[in-house]
Protein backbone atom coordinates (compact mmCIF):
# COMPACT_ATOMS: atom_id res chain seq x y z
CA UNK A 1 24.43 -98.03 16.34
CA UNK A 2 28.30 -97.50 17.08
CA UNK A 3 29.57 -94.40 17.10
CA UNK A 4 32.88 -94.27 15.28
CA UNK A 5 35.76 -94.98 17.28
CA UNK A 6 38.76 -92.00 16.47
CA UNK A 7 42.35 -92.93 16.30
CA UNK A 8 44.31 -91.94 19.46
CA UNK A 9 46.60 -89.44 18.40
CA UNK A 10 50.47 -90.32 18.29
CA UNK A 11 52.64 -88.46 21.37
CA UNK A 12 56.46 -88.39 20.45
CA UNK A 13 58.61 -89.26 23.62
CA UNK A 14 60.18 -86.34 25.50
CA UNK A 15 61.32 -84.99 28.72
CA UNK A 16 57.96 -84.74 31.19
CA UNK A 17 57.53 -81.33 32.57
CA UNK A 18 56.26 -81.90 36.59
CA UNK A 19 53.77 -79.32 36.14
CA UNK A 20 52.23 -80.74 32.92
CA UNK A 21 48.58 -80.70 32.57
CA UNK A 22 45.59 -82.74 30.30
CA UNK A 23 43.16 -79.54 29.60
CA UNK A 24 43.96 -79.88 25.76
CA UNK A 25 43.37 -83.39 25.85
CA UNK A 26 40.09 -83.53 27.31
CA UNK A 27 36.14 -82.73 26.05
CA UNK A 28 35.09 -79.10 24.94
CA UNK A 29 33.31 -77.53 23.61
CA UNK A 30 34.27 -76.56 19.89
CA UNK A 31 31.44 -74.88 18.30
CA UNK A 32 29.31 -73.03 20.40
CA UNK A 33 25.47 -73.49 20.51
CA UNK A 34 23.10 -70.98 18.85
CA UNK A 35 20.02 -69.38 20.12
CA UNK A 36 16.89 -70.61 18.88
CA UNK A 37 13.44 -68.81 17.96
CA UNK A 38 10.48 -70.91 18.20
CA UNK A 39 6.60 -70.85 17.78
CA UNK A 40 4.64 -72.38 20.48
CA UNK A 41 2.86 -75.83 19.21
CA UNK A 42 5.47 -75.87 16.44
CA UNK A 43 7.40 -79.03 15.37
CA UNK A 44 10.70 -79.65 17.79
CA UNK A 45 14.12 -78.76 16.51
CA UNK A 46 16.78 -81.09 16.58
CA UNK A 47 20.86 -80.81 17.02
CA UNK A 48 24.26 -82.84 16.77
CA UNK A 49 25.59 -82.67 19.77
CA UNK A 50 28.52 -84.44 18.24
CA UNK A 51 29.38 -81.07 15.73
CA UNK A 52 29.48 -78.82 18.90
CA UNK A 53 31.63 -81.12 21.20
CA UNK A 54 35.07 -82.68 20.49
CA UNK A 55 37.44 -84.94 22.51
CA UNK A 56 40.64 -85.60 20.71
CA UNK A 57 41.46 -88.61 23.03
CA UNK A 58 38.58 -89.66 23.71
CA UNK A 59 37.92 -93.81 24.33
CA UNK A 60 34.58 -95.70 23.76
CA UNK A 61 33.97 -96.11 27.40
CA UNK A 62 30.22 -95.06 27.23
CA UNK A 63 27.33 -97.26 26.86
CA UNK A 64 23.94 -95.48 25.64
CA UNK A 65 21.08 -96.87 26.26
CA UNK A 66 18.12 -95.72 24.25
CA UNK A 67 15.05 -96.42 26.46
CA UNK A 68 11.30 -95.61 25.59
CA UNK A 69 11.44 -92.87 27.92
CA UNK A 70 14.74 -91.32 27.14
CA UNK A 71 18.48 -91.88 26.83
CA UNK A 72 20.33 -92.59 29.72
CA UNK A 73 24.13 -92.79 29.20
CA UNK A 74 26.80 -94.48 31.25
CA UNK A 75 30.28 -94.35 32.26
CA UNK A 76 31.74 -98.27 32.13
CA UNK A 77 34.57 -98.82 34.39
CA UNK A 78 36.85 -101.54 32.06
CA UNK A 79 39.87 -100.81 34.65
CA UNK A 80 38.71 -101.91 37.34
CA UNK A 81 36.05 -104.41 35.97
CA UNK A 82 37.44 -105.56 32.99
CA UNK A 83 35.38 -108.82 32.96
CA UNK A 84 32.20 -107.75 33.35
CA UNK A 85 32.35 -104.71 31.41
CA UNK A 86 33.72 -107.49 28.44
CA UNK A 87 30.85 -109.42 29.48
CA UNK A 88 28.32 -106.97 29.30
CA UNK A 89 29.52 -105.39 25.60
CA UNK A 90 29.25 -108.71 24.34
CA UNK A 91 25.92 -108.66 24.98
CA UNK A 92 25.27 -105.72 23.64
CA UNK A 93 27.16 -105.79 20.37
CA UNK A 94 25.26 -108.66 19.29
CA UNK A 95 22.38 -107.09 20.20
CA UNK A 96 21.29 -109.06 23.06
CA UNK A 97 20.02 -105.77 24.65
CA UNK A 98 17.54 -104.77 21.36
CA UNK A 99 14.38 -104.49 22.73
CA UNK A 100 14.62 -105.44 26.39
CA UNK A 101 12.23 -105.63 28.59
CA UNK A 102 12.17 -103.65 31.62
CA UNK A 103 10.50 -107.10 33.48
CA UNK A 104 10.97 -105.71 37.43
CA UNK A 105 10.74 -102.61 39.00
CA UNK A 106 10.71 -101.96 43.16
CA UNK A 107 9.75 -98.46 44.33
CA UNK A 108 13.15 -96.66 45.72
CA UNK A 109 15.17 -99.72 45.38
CA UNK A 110 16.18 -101.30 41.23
CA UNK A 111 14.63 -101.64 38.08
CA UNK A 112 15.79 -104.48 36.45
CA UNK A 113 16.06 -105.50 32.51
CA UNK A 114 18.47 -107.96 30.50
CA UNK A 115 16.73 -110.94 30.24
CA UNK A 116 13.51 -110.70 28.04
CA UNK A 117 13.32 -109.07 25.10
CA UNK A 118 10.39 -108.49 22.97
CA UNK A 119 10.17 -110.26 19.68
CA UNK A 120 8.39 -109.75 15.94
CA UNK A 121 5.53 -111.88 16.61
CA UNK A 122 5.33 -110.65 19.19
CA UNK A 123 6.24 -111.69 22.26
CA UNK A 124 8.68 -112.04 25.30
CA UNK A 125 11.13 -114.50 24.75
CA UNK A 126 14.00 -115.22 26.83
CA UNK A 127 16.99 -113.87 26.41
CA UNK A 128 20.22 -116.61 25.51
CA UNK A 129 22.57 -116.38 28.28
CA UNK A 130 26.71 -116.81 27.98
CA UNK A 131 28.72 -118.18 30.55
CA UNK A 132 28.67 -117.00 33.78
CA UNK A 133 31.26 -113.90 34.56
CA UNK A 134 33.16 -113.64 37.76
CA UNK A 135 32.04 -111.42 40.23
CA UNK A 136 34.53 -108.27 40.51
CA UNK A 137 32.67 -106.04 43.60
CA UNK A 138 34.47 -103.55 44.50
CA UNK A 139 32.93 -99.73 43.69
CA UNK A 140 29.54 -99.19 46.48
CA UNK A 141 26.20 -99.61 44.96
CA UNK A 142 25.12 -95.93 45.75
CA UNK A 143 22.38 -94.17 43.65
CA UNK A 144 22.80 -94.10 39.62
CA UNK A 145 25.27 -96.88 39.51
CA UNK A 146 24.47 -100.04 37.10
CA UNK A 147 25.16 -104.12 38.66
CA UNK A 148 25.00 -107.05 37.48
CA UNK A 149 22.45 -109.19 38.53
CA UNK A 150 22.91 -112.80 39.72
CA UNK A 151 21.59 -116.01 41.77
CA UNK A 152 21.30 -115.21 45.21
CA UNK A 153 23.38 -118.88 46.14
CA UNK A 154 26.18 -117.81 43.88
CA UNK A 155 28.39 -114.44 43.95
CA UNK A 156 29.94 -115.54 40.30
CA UNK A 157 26.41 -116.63 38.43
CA UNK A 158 25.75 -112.88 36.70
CA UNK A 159 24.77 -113.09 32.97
CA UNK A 160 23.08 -110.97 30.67
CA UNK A 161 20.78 -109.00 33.08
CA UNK A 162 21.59 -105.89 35.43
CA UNK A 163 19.87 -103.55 37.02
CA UNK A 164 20.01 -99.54 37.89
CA UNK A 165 20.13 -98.61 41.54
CA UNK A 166 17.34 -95.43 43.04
CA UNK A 167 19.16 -94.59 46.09
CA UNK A 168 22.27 -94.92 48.42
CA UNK A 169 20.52 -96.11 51.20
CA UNK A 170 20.56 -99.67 49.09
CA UNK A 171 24.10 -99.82 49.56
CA UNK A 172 24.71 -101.33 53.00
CA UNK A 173 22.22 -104.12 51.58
CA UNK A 174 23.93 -104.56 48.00
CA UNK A 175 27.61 -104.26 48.95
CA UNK A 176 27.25 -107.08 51.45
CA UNK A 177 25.24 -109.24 50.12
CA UNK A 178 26.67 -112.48 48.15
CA UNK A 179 29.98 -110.91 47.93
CA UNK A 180 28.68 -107.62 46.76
CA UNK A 181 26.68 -106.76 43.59
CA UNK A 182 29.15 -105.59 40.71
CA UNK A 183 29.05 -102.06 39.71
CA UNK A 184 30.59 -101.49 36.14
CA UNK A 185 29.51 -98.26 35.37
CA UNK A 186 27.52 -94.97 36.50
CA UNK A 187 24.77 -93.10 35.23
CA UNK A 188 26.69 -89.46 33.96
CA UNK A 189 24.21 -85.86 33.87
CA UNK A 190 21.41 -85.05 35.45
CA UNK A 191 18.79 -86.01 32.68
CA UNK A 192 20.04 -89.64 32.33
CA UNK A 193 19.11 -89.74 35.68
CA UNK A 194 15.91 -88.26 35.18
CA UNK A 195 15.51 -90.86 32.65
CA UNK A 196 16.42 -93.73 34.81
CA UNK A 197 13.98 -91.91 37.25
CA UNK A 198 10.99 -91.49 35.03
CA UNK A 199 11.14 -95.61 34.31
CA UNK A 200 11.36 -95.83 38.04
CA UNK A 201 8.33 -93.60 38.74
CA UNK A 202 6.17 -96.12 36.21
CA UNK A 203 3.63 -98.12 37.91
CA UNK A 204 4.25 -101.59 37.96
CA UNK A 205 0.33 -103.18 38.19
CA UNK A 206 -0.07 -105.74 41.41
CA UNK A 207 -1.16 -108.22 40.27
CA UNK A 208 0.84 -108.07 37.46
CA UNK A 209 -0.77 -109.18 34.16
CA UNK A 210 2.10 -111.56 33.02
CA UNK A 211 3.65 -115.02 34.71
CA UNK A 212 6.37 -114.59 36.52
CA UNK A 213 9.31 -112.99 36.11
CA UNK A 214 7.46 -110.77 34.47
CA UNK A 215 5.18 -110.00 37.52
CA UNK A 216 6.85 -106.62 38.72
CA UNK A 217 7.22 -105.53 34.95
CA UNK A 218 6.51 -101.42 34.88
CA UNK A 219 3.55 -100.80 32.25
CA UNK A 220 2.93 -97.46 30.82
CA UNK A 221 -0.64 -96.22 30.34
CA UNK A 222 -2.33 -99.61 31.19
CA UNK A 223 -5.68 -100.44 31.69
CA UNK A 224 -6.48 -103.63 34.27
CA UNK A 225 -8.35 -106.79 32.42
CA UNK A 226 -6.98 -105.85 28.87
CA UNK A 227 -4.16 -107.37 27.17
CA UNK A 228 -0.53 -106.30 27.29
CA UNK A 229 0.31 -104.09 24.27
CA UNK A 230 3.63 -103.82 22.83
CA UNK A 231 3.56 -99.66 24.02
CA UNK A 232 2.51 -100.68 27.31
CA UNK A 233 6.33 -102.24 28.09
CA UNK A 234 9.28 -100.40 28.70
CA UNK A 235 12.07 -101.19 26.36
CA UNK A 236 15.56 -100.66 26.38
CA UNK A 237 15.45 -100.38 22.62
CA UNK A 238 19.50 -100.55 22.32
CA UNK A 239 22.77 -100.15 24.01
CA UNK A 240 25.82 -99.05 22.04
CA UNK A 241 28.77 -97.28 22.75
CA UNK A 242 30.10 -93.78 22.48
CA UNK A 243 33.16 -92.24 23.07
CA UNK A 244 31.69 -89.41 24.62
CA UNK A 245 27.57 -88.61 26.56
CA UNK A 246 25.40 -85.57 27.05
CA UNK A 247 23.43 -84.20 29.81
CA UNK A 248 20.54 -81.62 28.69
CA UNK A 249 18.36 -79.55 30.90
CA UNK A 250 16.30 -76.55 30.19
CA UNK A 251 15.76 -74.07 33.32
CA UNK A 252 11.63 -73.46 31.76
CA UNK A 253 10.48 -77.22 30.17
CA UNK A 254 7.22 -75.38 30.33
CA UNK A 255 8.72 -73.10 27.76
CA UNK A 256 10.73 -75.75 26.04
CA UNK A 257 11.52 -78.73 27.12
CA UNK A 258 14.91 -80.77 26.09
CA UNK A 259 15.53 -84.38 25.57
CA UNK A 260 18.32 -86.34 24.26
CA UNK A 261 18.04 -89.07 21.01
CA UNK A 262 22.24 -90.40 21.96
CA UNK A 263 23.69 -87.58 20.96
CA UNK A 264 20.91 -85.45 19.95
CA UNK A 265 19.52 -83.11 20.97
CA UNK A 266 15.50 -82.12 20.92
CA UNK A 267 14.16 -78.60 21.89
CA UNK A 268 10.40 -79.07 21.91
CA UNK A 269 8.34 -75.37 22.47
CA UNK A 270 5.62 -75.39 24.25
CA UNK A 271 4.24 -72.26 25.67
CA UNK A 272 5.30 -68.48 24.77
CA UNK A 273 8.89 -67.43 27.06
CA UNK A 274 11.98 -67.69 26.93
CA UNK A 275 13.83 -70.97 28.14
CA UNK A 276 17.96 -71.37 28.87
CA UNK A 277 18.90 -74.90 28.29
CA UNK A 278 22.37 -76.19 29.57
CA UNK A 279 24.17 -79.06 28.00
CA UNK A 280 26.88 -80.75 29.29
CA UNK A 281 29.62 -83.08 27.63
CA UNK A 282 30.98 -85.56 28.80
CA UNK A 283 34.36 -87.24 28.19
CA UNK A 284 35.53 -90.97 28.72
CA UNK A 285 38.26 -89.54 31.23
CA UNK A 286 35.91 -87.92 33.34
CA UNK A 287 36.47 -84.10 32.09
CA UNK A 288 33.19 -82.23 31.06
CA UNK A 289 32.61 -79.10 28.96
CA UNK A 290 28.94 -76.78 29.30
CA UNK A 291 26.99 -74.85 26.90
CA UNK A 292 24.14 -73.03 27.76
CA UNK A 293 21.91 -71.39 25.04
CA UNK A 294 18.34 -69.40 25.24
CA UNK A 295 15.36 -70.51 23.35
CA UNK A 296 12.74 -67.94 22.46
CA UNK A 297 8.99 -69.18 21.73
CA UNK A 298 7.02 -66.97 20.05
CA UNK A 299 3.03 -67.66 20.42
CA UNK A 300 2.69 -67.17 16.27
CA UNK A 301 1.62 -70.47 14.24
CA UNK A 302 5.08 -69.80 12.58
CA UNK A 303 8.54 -69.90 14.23
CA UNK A 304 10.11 -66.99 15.17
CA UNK A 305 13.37 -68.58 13.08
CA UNK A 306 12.81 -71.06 11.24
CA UNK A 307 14.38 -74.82 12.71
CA UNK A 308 16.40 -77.33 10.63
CA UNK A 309 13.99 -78.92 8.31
CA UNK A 310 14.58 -82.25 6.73
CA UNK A 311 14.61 -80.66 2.88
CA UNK A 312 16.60 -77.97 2.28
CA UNK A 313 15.19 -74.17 1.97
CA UNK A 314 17.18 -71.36 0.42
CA UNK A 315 18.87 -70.49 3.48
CA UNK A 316 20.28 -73.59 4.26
CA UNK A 317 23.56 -74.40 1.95
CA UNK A 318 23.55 -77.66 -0.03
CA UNK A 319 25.64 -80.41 1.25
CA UNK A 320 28.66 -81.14 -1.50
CA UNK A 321 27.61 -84.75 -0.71
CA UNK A 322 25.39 -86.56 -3.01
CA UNK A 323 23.58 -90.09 -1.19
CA UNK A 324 22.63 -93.18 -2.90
CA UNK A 325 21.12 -95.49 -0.83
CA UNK A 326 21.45 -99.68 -1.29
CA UNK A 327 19.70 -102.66 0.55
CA UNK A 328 16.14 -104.06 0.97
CA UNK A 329 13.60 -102.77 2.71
CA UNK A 330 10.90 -105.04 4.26
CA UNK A 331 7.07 -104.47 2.68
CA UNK A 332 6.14 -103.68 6.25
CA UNK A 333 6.76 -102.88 9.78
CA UNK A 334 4.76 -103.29 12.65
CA UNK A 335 5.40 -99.86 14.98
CA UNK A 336 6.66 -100.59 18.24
CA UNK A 337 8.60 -104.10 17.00
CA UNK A 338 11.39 -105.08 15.59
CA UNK A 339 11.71 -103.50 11.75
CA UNK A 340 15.00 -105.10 10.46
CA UNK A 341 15.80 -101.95 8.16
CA UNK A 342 19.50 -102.08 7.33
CA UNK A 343 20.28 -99.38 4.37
CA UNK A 344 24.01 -98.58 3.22
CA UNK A 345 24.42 -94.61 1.95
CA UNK A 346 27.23 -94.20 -0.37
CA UNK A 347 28.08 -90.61 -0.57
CA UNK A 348 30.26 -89.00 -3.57
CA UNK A 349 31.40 -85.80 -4.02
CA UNK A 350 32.13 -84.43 -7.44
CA UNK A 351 34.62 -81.21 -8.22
CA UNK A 352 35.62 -80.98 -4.28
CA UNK A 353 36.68 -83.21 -2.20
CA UNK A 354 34.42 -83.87 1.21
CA UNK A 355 36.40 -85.28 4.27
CA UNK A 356 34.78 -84.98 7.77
CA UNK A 357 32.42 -85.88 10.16
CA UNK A 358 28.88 -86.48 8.47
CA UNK A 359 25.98 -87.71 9.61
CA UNK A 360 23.66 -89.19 7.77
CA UNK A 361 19.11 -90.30 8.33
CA UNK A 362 16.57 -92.65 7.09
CA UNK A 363 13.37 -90.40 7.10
CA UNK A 364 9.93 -91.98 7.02
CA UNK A 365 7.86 -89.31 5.34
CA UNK A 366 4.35 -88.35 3.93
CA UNK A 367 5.32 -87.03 0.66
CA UNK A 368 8.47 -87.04 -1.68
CA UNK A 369 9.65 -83.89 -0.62
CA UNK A 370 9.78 -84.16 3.48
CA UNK A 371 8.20 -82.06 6.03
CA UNK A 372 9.18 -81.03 9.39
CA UNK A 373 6.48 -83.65 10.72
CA UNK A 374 8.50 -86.66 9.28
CA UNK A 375 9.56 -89.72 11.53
CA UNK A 376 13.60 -90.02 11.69
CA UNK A 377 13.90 -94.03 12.36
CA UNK A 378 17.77 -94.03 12.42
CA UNK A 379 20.43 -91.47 12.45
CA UNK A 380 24.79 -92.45 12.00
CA UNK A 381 27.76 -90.51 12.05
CA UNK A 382 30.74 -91.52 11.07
CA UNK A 383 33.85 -89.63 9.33
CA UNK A 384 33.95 -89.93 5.66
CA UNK A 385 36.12 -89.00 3.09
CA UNK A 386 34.71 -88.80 -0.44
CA UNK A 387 36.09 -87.34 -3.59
CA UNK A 388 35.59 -87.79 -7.76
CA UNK A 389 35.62 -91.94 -8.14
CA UNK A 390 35.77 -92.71 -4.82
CA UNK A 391 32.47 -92.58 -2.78
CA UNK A 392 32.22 -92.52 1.72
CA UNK A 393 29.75 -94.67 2.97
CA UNK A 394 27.44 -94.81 6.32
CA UNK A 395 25.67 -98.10 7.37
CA UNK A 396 21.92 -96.79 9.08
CA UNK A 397 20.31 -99.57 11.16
CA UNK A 398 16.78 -99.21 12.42
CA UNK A 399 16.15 -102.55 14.38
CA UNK A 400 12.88 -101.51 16.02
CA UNK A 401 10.04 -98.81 15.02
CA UNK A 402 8.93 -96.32 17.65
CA UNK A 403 5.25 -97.42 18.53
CA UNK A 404 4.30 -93.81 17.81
CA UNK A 405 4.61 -93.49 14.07
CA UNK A 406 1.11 -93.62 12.76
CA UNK A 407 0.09 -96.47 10.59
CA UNK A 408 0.12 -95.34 6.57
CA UNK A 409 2.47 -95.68 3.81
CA UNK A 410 5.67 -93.46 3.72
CA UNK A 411 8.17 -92.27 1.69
CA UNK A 412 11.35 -93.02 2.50
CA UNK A 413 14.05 -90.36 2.55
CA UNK A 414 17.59 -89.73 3.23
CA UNK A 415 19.47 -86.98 4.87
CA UNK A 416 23.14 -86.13 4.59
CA UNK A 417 24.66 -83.26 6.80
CA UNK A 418 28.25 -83.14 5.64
CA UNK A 419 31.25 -81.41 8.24
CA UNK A 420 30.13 -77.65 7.95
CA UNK A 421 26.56 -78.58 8.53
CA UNK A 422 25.40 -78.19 4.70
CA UNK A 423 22.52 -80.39 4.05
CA UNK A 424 20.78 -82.78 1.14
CA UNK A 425 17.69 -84.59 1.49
CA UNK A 426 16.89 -87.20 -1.34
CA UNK A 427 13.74 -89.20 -1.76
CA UNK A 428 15.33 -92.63 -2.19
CA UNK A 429 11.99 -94.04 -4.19
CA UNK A 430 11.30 -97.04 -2.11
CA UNK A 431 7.92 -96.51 0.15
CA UNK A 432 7.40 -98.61 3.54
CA UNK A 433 4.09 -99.32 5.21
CA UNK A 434 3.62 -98.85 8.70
CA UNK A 435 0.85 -101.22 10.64
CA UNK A 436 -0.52 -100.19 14.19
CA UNK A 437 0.78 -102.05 17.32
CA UNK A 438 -0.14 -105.66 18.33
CA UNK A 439 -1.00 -107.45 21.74
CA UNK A 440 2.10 -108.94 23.23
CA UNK A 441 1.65 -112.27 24.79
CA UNK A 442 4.82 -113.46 27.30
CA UNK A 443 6.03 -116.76 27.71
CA UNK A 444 8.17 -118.54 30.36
């Protein structure tokens, strides 16, 4: 899902002062974060990072992946590797990168993904390859950089597939070997590269249950002798781009832990305390802006302030926004594979005119009326600008289904959060079913 690209802003031509600087040009942080209250065991809280952060020059120079373990966002480099960077996005925006397969993964060294992705049936097909880019080394393959990977006779055979470095000690080998590896980007905060870590720190069975390539493939909660489930893999489920990335940490995860969704972000409480958690922006020119709030967790069944809900309660205003939603929903979805859910929200705004950022969610829930348990399966933001006859729109695109929604029958719901955070939660009147995960088989 792309994030909106915004218009660079117009400079008129002048004298240039020597001592001019960029502070106003680069991320900050606009609206500070609140404090949170909290019950222990109660349902996580989610935030836009996007309504707290701005960047009015900001450039789509961030790639995001959204991984089964986390997000891990990354800095591309189009100056200085203009080809491969090209060559990589083209992948991605035709969603070559849905779904891939995490298929190698070497203790301390790479993990590998790119070239198998997993399909409805499912399996693991191989992924269709483009010409070959030309190689462009030049930045050191030191820890939390991304390369493209290629044929060991041939320093310009790189494709579709790339892999994530562990540690700087792999440098001396990468940088001089076949003319250098390629390094177009670089993993940006400390919990993307906890993310990138926590795939790492996946066991990766020997012998491995698949044919080769997929041999070294990292499998989460396996069990030897049985077959390879789709929620055993680790998937890069997507890779779009952002103009800007976020780095969250909490000082007590024990407390509350935090974890990003792109650019949201999810306080989980666990255990009675109090927890700071520190988020950092990032912007596409290398500038970065920090928030740090407190979460409290009470040890009551109820929170000690009530999160955002998807329905709204009487303390939460009513967005201005009213959602329709159009397009066809499949009968049913198999969690943890591909879903195909494309849904267009057309927003209108009668008496007032609504112009903005808003963000809008496809909700899989129980009941009609939504519940702070519900499933969010895909989340846009875009800026809109809706008045009396003419309505905004927001495209929301769930290609895959997490493989931990339950199997049942939902509702499915939509969520509008218009520029000053209002809210409106519709039941759209369509239902999906849910079946349980399938046994992948691979293929060569």
């Amino acid at each position: 899902m792309k994030r909106q690209v915004r218009a660079r802003r117009a400079r008129p031509l002048g004298q240039v002062e020597h001592l001019e600087t960029r502070a106003l040009m680069t991320i900050s942080a606009a609206v500070p974060l609140p404090d949170v209250g909290l019950a222990a065991g109660s349902a996580a809280t989610a935030v836009d990072l996007g309504a707290h952060f701005t960047d009015p020059d900001a450039s789509p120079d961030f790639a995001i992946f959204d991984t089964s373990l986390g997000t891990i966002p990354v800095l591309l480099t189009p100056s200085t590797t203009p080809k491969t960077v090209a060559n990589f996005l083209s992948y991605a925006n035709k969603g070559a990168y849905d779904d891939s397969v995490v298929h190698r993964s070497v203790p301390g060294f790479v993990w590998q993904a790119g070239g198998f992705q997993l399909t409805s049936k499912p399996d693991i097909a191989t992924t269709a390859t483009d010409a070959p880019v030309q190689n462009e080394f030049g930045a050191s393959n030191v820890r939390g950089t991304i390369a493209m990977a290629k044929l060991g006779s041939d320093p310009n055979s790189a494709t579709s597939q790339f892999f994530f470095n562990l540690s700087d000690e792999n440098a001396s080998n990468l940088d001089k070997q076949n003319g250098g590896f390629t390094v177009f980007g670089r993993v940006v905060g400390q919990s993307g590269l906890g993310v990138m870590d926590a795939i790492a720190a996946v066991p990766a069975p020997s012998p491995g249950p698949m044919a080769s390539p997929l041999d070294s493939a990292p499998l989460q909660n396996y069990k030897l002798g049985t077959s390879v489930q789709p929620a055993n893999l680790v998937l890069i489920r997507s890779v779009t781009t952002a103009d800007e990335a976020f780095s969250a940490l909490s000082d007590s995860p024990g407390v509350a832990s935090a974890s990003l969704q792109g650019s949201r972000l999810v306080v989980t409480p666990h255990a009675a305390g109090t927890a700071r958690i520190t988020v950092v922006g990032y912007g596409s020119d290398g500038s970065s802006a920090t928030e740090t709030f407190t979460v409290t967790v009470s040890p009551g069944a109820q929170p000690a302030s009530p999160p955002p809900t998807s329905t709204p309660s009487p303390a939460q205003p009513r967005s201005a926004l009213t959602p329709t939603v159009q397009g066809v929903l499949p009968a049913s979805v198999v969690a943890g594979q591909r879903a195909g859910i494309r849904q267009t929200v057309s927003l209108s705004a009668s008496g007032v005119e609504v112009a903005g950022r808003v963000q809008a969610a496809l909700i899989l829930a129980a009941d009609a009326t939504g519940s702070p348990g519900d499933f969010t399966i895909a989340t846009a933001t875009a800026n809109v600008r809706a008045r009396s006859g003419r309505a905004g729109r927001i495209n929301l695109s769930a290609r895959r289904l997490d493989p931990g929604v339950p199997a049942g029958t939902y509702h499915v719901l939509v969520s509008v959060t218009d520029p000053d955070g209002a809210r409106t939660t519709v039941d759209t009147g369509k239902t999906l079913v849910v079946q349980p995960p399938r046994a992948v088989t691979s293929r060569r």
